[in-house]
C-alpha atoms as a PDB file:
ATOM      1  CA  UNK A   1     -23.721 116.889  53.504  1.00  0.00           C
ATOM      2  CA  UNK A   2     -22.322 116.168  57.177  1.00  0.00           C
ATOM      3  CA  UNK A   3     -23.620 117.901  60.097  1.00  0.00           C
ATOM      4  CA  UNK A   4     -22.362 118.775  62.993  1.00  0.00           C
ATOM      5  CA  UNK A   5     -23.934 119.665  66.528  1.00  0.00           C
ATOM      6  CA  UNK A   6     -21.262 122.660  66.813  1.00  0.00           C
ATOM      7  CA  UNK A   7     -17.942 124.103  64.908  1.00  0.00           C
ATOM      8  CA  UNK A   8     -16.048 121.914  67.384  1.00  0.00           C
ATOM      9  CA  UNK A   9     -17.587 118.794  66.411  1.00  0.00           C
ATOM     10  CA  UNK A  10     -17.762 119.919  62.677  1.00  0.00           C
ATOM     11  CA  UNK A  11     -13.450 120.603  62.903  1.00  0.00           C
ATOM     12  CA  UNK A  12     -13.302 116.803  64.714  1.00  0.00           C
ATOM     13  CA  UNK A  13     -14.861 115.594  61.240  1.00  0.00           C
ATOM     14  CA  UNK A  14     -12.528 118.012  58.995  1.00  0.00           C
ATOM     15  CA  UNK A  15      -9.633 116.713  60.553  1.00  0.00           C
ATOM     16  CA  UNK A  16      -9.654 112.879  59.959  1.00  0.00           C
ATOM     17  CA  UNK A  17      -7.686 112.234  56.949  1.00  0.00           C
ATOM     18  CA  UNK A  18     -10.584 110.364  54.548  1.00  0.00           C
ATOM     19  CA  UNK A  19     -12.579 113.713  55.289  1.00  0.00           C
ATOM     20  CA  UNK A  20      -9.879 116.507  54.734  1.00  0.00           C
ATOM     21  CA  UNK A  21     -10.944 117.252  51.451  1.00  0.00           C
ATOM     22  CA  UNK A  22     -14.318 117.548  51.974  1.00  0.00           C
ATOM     23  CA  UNK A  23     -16.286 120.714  51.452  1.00  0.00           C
ATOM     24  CA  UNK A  24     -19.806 119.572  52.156  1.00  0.00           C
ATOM     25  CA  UNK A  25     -19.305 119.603  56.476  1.00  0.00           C
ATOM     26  CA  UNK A  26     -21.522 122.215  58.121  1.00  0.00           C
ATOM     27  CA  UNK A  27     -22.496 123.488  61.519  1.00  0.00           C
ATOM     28  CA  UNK A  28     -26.376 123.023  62.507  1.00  0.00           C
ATOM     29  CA  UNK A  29     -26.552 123.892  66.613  1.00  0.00           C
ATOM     30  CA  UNK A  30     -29.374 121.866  68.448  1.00  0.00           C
ATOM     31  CA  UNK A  31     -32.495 123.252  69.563  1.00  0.00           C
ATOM     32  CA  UNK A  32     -34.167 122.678  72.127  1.00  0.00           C
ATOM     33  CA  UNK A  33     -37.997 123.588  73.153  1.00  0.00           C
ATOM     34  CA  UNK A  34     -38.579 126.014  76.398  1.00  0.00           C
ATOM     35  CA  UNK A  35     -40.151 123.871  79.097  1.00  0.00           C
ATOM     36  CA  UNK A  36     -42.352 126.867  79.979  1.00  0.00           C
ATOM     37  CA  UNK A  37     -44.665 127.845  82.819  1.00  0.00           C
ATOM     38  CA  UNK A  38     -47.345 125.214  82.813  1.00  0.00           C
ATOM     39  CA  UNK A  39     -49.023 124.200  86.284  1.00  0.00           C
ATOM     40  CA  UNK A  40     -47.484 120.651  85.832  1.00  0.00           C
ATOM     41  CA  UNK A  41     -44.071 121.759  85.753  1.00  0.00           C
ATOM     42  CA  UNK A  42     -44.972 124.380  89.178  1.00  0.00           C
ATOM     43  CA  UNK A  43     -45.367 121.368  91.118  1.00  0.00           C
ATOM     44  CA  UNK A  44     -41.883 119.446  90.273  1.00  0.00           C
ATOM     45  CA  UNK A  45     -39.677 121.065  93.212  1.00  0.00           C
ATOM     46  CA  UNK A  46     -36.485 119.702  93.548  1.00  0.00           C
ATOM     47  CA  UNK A  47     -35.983 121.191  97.328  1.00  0.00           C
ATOM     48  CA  UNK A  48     -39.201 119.724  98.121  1.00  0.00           C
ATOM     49  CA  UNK A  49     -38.305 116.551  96.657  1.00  0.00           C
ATOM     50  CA  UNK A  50     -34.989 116.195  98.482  1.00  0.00           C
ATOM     51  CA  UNK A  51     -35.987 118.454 101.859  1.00  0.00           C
ATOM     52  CA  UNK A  52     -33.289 121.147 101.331  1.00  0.00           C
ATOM     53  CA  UNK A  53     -34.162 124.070 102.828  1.00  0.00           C
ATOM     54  CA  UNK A  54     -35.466 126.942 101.125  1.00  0.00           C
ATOM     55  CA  UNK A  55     -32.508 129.212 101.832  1.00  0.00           C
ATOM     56  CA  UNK A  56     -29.573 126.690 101.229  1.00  0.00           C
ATOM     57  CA  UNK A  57     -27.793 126.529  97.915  1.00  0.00           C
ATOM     58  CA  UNK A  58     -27.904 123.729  95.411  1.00  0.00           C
ATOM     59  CA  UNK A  59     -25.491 122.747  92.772  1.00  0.00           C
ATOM     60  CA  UNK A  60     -26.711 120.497  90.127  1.00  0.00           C
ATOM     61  CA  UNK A  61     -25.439 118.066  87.571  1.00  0.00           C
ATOM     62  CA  UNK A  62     -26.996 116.315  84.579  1.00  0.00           C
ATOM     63  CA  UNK A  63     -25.925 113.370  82.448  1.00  0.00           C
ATOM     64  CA  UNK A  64     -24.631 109.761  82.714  1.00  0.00           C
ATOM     65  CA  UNK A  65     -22.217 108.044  85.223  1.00  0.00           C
ATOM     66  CA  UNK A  66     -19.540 107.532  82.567  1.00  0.00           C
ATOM     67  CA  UNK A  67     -15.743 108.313  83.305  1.00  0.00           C
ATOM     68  CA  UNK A  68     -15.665 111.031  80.900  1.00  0.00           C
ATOM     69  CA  UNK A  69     -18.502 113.005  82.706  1.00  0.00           C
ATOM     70  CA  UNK A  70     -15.987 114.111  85.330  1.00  0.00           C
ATOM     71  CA  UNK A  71     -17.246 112.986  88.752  1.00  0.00           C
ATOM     72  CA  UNK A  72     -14.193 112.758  90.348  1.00  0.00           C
ATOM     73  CA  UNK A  73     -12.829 116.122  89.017  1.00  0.00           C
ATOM     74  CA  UNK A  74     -16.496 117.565  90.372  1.00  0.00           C
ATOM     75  CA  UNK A  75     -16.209 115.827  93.922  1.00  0.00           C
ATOM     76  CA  UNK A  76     -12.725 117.213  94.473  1.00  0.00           C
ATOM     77  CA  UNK A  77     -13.607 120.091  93.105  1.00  0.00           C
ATOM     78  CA  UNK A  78     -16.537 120.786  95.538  1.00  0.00           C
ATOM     79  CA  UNK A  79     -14.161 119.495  98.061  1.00  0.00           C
ATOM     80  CA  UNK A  80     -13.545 123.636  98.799  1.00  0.00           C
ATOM     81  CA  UNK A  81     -16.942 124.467  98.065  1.00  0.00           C
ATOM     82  CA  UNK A  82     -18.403 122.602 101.010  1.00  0.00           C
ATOM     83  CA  UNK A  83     -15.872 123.959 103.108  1.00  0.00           C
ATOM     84  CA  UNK A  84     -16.593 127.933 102.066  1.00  0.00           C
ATOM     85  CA  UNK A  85     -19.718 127.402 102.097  1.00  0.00           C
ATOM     86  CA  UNK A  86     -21.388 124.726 104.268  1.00  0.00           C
ATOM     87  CA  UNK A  87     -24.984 125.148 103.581  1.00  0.00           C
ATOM     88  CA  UNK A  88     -24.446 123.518  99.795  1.00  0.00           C
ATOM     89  CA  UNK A  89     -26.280 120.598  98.249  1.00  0.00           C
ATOM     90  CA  UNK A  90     -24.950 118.449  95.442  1.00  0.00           C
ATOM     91  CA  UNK A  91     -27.881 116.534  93.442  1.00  0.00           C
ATOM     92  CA  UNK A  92     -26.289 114.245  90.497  1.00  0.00           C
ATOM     93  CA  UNK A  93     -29.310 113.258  88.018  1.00  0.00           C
ATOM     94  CA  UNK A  94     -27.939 110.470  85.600  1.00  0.00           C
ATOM     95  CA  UNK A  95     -27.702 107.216  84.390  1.00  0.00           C
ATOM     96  CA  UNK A  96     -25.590 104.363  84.518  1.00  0.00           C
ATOM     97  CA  UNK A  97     -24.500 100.569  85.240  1.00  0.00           C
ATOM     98  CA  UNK A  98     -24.103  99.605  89.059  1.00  0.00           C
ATOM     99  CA  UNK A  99     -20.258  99.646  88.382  1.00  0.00           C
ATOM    100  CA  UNK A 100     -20.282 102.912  87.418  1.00  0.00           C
ATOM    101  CA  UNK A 101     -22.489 104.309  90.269  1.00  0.00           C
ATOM    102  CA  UNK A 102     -20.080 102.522  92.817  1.00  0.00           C
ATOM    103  CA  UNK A 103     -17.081 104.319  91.124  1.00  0.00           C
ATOM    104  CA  UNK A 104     -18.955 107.559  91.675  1.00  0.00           C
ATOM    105  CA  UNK A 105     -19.809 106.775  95.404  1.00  0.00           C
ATOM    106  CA  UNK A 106     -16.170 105.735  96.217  1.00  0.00           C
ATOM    107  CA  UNK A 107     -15.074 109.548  94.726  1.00  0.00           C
ATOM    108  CA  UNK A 108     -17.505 110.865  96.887  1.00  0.00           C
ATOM    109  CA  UNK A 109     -16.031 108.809 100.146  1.00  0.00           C
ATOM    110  CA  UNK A 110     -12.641 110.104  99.339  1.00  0.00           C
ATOM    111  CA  UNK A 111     -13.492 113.749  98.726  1.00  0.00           C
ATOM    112  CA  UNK A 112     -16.482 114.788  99.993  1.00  0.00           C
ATOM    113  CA  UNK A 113     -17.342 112.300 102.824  1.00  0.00           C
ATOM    114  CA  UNK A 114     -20.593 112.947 104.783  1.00  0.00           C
ATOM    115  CA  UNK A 115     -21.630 116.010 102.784  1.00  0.00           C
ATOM    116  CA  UNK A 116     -25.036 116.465 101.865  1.00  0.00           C
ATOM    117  CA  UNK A 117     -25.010 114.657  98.165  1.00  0.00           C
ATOM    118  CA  UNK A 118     -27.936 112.997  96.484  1.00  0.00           C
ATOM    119  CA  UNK A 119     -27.536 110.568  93.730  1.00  0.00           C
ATOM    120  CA  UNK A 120     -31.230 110.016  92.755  1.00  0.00           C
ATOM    121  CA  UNK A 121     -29.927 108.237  89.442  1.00  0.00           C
ATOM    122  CA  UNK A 122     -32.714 108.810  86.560  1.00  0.00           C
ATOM    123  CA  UNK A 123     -35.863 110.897  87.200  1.00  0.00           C
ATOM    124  CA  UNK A 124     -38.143 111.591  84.208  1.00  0.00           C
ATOM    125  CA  UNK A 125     -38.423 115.552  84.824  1.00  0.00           C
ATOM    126  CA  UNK A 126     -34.937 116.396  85.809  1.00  0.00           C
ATOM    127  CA  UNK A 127     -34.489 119.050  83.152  1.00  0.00           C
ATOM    128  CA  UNK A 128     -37.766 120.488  85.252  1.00  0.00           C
ATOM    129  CA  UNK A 129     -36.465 120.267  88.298  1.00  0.00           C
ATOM    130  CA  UNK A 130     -33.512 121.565  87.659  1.00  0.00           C
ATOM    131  CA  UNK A 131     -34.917 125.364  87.961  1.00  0.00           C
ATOM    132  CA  UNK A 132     -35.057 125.492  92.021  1.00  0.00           C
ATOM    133  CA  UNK A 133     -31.224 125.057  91.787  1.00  0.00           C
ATOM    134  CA  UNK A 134     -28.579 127.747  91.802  1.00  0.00           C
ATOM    135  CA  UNK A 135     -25.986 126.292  89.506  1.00  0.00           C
ATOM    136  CA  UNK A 136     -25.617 123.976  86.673  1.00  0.00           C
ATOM    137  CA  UNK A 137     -22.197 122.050  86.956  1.00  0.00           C
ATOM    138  CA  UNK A 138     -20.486 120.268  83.945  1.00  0.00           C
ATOM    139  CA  UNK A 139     -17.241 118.958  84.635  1.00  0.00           C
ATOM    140  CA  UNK A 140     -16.748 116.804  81.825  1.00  0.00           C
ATOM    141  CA  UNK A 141     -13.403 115.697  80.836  1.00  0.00           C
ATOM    142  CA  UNK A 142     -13.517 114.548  77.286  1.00  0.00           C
ATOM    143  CA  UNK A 143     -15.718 114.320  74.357  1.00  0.00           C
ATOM    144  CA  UNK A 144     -18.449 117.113  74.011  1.00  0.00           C
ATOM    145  CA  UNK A 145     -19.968 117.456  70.588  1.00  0.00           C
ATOM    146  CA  UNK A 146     -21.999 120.448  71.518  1.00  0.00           C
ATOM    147  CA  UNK A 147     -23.370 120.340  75.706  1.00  0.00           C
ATOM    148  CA  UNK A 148     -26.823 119.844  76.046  1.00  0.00           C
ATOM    149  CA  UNK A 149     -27.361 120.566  79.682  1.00  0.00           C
ATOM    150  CA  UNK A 150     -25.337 123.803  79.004  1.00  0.00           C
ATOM    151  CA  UNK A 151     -28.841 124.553  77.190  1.00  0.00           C
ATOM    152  CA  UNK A 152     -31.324 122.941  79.751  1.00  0.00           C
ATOM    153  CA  UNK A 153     -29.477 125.337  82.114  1.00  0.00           C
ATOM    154  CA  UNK A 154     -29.726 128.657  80.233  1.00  0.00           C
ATOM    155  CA  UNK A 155     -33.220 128.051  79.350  1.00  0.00           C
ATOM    156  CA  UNK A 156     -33.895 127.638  83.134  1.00  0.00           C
ATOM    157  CA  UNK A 157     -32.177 131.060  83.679  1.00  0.00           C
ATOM    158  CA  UNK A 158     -29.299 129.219  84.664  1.00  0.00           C
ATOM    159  CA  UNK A 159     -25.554 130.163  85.481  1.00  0.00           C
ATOM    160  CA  UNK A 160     -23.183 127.718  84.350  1.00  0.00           C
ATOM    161  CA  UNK A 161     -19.861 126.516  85.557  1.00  0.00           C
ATOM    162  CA  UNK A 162     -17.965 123.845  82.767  1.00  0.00           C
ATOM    163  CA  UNK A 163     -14.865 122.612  81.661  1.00  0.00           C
ATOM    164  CA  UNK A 164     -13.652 123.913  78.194  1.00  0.00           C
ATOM    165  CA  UNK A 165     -14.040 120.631  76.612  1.00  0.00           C
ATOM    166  CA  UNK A 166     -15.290 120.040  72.496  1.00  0.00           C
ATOM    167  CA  UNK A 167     -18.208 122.199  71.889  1.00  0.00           C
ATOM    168  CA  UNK A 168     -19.255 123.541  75.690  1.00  0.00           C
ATOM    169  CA  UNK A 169     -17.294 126.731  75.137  1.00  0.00           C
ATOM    170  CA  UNK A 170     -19.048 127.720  71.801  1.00  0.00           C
ATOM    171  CA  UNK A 171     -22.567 126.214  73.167  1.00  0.00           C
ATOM    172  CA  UNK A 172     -21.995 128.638  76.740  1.00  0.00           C
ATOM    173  CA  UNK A 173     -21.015 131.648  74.926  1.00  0.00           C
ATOM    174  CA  UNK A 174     -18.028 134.134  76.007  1.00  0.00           C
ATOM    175  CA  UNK A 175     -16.506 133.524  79.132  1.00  0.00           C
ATOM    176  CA  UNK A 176     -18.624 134.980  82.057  1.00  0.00           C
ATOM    177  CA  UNK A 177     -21.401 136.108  80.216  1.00  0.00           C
ATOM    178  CA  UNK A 178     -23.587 132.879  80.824  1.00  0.00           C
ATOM    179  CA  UNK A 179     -21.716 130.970  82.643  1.00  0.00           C
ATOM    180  CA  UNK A 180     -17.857 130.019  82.954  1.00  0.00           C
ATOM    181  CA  UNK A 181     -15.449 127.704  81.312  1.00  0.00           C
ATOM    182  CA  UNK A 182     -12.516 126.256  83.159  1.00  0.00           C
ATOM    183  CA  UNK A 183      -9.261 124.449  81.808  1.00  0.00           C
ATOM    184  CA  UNK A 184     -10.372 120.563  82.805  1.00  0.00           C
ATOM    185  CA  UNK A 185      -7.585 119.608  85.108  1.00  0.00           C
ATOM    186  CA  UNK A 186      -8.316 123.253  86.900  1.00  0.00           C
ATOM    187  CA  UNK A 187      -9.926 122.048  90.051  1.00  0.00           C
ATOM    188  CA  UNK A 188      -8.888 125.183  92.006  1.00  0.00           C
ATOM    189  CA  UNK A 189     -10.721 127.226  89.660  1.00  0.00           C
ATOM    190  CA  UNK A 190     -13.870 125.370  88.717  1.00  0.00           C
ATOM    191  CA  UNK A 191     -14.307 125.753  92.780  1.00  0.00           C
ATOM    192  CA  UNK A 192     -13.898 129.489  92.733  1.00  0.00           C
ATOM    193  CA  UNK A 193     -15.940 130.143  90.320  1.00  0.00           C
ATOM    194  CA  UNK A 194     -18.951 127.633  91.875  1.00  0.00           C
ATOM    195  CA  UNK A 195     -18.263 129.203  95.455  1.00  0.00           C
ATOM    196  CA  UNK A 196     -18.173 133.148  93.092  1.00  0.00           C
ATOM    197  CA  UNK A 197     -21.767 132.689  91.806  1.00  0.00           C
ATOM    198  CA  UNK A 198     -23.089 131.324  95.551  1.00  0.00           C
ATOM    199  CA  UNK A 199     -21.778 134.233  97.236  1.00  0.00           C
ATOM    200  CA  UNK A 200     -23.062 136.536  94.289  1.00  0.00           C
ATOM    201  CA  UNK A 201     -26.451 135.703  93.911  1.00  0.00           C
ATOM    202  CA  UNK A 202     -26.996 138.643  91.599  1.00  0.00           C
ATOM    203  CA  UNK A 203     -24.654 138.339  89.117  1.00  0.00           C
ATOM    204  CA  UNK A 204     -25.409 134.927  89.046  1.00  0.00           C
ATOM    205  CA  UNK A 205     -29.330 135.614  88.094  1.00  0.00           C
ATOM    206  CA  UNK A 206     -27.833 138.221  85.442  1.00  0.00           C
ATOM    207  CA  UNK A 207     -25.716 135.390  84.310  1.00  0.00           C
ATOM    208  CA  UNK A 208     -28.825 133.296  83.821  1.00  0.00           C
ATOM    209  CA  UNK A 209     -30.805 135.842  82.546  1.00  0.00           C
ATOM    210  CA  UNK A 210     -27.856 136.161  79.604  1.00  0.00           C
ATOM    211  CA  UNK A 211     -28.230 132.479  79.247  1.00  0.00           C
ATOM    212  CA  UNK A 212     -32.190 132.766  78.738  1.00  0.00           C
ATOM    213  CA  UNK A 213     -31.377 135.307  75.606  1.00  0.00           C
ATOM    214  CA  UNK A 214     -29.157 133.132  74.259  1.00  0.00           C
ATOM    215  CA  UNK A 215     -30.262 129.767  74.295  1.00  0.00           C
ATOM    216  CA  UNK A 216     -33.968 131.579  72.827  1.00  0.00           C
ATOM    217  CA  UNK A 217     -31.560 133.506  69.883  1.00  0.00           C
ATOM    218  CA  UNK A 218     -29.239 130.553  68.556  1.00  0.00           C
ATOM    219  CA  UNK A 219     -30.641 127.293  69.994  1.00  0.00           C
ATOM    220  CA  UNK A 220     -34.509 127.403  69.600  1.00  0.00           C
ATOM    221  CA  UNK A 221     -36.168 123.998  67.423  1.00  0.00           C
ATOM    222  CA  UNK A 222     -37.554 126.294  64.812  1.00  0.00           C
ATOM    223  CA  UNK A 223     -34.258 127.713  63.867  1.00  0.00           C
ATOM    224  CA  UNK A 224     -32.578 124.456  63.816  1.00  0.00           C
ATOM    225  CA  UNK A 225     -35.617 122.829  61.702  1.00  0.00           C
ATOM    226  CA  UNK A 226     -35.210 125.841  59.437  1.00  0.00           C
ATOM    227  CA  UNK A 227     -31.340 125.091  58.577  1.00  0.00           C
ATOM    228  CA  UNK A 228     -32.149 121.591  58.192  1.00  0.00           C
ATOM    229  CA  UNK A 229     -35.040 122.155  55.407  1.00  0.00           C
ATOM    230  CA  UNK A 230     -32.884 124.624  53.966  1.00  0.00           C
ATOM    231  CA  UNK A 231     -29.866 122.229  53.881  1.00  0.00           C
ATOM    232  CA  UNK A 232     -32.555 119.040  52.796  1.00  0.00           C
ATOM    233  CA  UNK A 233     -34.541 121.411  50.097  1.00  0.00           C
ATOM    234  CA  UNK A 234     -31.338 122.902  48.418  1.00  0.00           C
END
């Protein structure tokens, strides 16, 4: 059989002509395992780590510095939010070559000059830290099998604001229930909806409380292990 990471990725397979006739291309979604409430984890605070004040919002993003990530839709993006809302911090966690972090650092001198942006590049408990943040951003522009961090986020109790690219929709759920999808040129709107869930702080932790449910219900490592023995044992 062929797997794939979500229905999007599994119709990317269907469609390329020495695959059309094959009947053997299913869907198995990721899991992924609840970082839960151990002391170790308590003591990883992002505010502390970059001295944002307790009361201030943070926006977060999480993957690597390539193109296709969507940094330069993000930073004009939160171009507006800054301005609604001056009290916002940006943290990008990622990885990438130096070319690729200058790139990023020229978007941000265009856009969003002299706001309060961190770039920490790769820290080994980002998907902990992530908690003592408000939002999880993912403005990726092309090729999203399924959207991990869409996951990191909703276990964390997360709200979500994403582009609608490959799999992101299916792994966030309907729109506005865990977080929002946005057409990926839509830079008004991916604003709007950040600047929405800062100024609504309790839909927002309903929002995250949805994403909890559903990241424990359809992306959990025992029911993903399950399909896979089923699929390996039939």
């Amino acid at each position: 059989a062929i797997v794939g990471v979500s229905n999007s990725c599994s119709n990317s397979i269907k469609v390329r002509p020495v695959f059309r006739n094959t009947n053997n291309i299913l869907t198995i979604y990721n899991g992924l395992e609840s970082i839960g409430d151990n002391e170790n984890i308590k003591n990883i605070s992002l505010r502390e780590e970059f001295k944002i004040p307790k009361d201030d919002k943070v926006v977060v993003m999480l993957g690597t510095y390539e193109e296709r990530k969507g940094h330069q839709f993000l930073m004009v993006s939160m171009k507006k939010v800054f301005e609604k809302i001056p009290n916002t911090h940006l943290v990008i966690f990622g990885t990438g070559s130096e070319d690729e972090k200058t790139k990023i650092m020229s978007y941000i001198d265009k856009h969003t000059p002299n706001k309060s942006i961190f770039l920490p590049g790769f820290i080994p408990h980002a998907a902990e830290m992530i908690r003592d943040a408000n939002i999880m951003l993912i403005p990726s522009q092309e090729h999203e099998s399924f959207g991990l961090t869409a996951v990191e986020a909703m276990i964390n109790g997360m709200p979500i604001v994403s582009t609608d690219i490959g799999g992101l929709p299916e792994t966030i759920g309907e729109n506005g229930l865990c977080g929002y999808c946005c057409p990926k040129h839509d830079y008004s709107m991916f604003s709007e909806k950040i600047i929405y869930l800062l100024d609504n702080p309790l839909h927002a932790k309903e929002m995250g409380l949805n994403g909890k449910k559903r990241a424990k219900k359809l992306f959990n490592p025992e029911r993903m292990s399950k399909e896979y023995y089923s699929l390996l044992n039939d």
